[in-house]
Protein backbone atom coordinates (compact mmCIF):
# COMPACT_ATOMS: atom_id res chain seq x y z
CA UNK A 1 15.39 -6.72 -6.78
CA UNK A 2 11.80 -7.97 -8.15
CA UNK A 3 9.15 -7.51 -5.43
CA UNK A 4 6.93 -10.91 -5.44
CA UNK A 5 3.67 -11.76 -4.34
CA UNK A 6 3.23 -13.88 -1.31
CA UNK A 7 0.33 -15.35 0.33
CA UNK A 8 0.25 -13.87 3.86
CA UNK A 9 -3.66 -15.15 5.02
CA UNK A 10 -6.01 -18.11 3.57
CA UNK A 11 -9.76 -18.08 4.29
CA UNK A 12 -12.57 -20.63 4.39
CA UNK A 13 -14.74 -18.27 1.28
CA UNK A 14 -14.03 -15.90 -1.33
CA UNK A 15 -16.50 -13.05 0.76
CA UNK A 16 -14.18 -12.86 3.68
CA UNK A 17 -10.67 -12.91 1.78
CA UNK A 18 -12.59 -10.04 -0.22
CA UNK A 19 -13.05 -7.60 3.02
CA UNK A 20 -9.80 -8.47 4.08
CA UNK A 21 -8.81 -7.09 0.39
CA UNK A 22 -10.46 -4.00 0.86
CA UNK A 23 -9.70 -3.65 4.72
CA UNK A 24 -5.82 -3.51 3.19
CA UNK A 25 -6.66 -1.35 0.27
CA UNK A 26 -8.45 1.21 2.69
CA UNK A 27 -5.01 1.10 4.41
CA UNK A 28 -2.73 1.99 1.09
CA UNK A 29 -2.15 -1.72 0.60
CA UNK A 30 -2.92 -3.38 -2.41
CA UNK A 31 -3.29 -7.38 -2.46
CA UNK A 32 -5.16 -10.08 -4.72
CA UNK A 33 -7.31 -12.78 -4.02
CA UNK A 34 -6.77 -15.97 -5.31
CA UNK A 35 -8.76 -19.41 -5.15
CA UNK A 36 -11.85 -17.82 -5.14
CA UNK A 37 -13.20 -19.53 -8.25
CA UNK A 38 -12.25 -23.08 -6.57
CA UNK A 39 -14.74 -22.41 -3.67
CA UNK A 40 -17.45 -20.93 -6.19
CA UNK A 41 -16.97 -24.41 -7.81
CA UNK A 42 -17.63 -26.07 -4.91
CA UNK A 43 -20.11 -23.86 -3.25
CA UNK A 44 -21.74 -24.96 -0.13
CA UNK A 45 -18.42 -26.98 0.96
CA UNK A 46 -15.33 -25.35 2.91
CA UNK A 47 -13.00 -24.31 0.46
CA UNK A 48 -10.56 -25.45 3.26
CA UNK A 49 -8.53 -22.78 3.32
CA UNK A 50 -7.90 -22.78 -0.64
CA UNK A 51 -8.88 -19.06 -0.91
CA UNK A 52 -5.67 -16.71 -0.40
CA UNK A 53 -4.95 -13.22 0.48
CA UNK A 54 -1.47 -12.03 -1.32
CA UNK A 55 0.38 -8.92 -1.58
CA UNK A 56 3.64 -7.69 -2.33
CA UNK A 57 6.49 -9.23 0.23
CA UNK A 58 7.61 -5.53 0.81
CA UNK A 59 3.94 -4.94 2.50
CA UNK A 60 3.46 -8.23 4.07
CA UNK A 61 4.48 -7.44 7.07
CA UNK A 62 2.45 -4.04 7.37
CA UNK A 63 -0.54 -6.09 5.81
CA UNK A 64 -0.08 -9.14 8.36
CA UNK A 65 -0.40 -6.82 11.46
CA UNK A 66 -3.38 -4.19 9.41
CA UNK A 67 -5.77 -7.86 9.63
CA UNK A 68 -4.25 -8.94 13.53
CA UNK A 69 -5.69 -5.86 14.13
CA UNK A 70 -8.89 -6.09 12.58
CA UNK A 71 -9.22 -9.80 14.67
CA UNK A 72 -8.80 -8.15 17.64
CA UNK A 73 -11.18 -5.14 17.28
CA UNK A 74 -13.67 -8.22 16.51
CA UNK A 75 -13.59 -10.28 19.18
């Protein structure tokens, strides 16, 4: 069974899809960012969700509640 890469969060700019990154990697979880040179293209506009946050489907779940988590310590 191949393990694939899923998108499991989209963001408005490559910055915050980037903490989320490391907020999973601090965690054990490793994940990509992808999109990000869309919204540099188009800098100063919402990327409109085009920037994504993708790991392997084994962690998404793990990785899904790691940033619910984070949302809620913000607020």
């Amino acid at each position: 069974m191949t393990d694939k890469l899923i998108t499991i969060a989209q963001f408005n700019d490559s910055m915050e899809a980037e903490m989320a990154k490391q907020l999973l990697a601090d965690n054990g979880i490793e994940a990509v960012v992808t999109g990000q040179n869309t919204a540099n293209i188009y800098s100063g506009l919402p990327a409109l969700g085009n920037v994504e946050l993708q790991t392997l489907e084994s962690r998404a779940r793990q990785a899904k509640e790691i940033l619910e988590s984070q949302k809620e310590h913000e607020q």
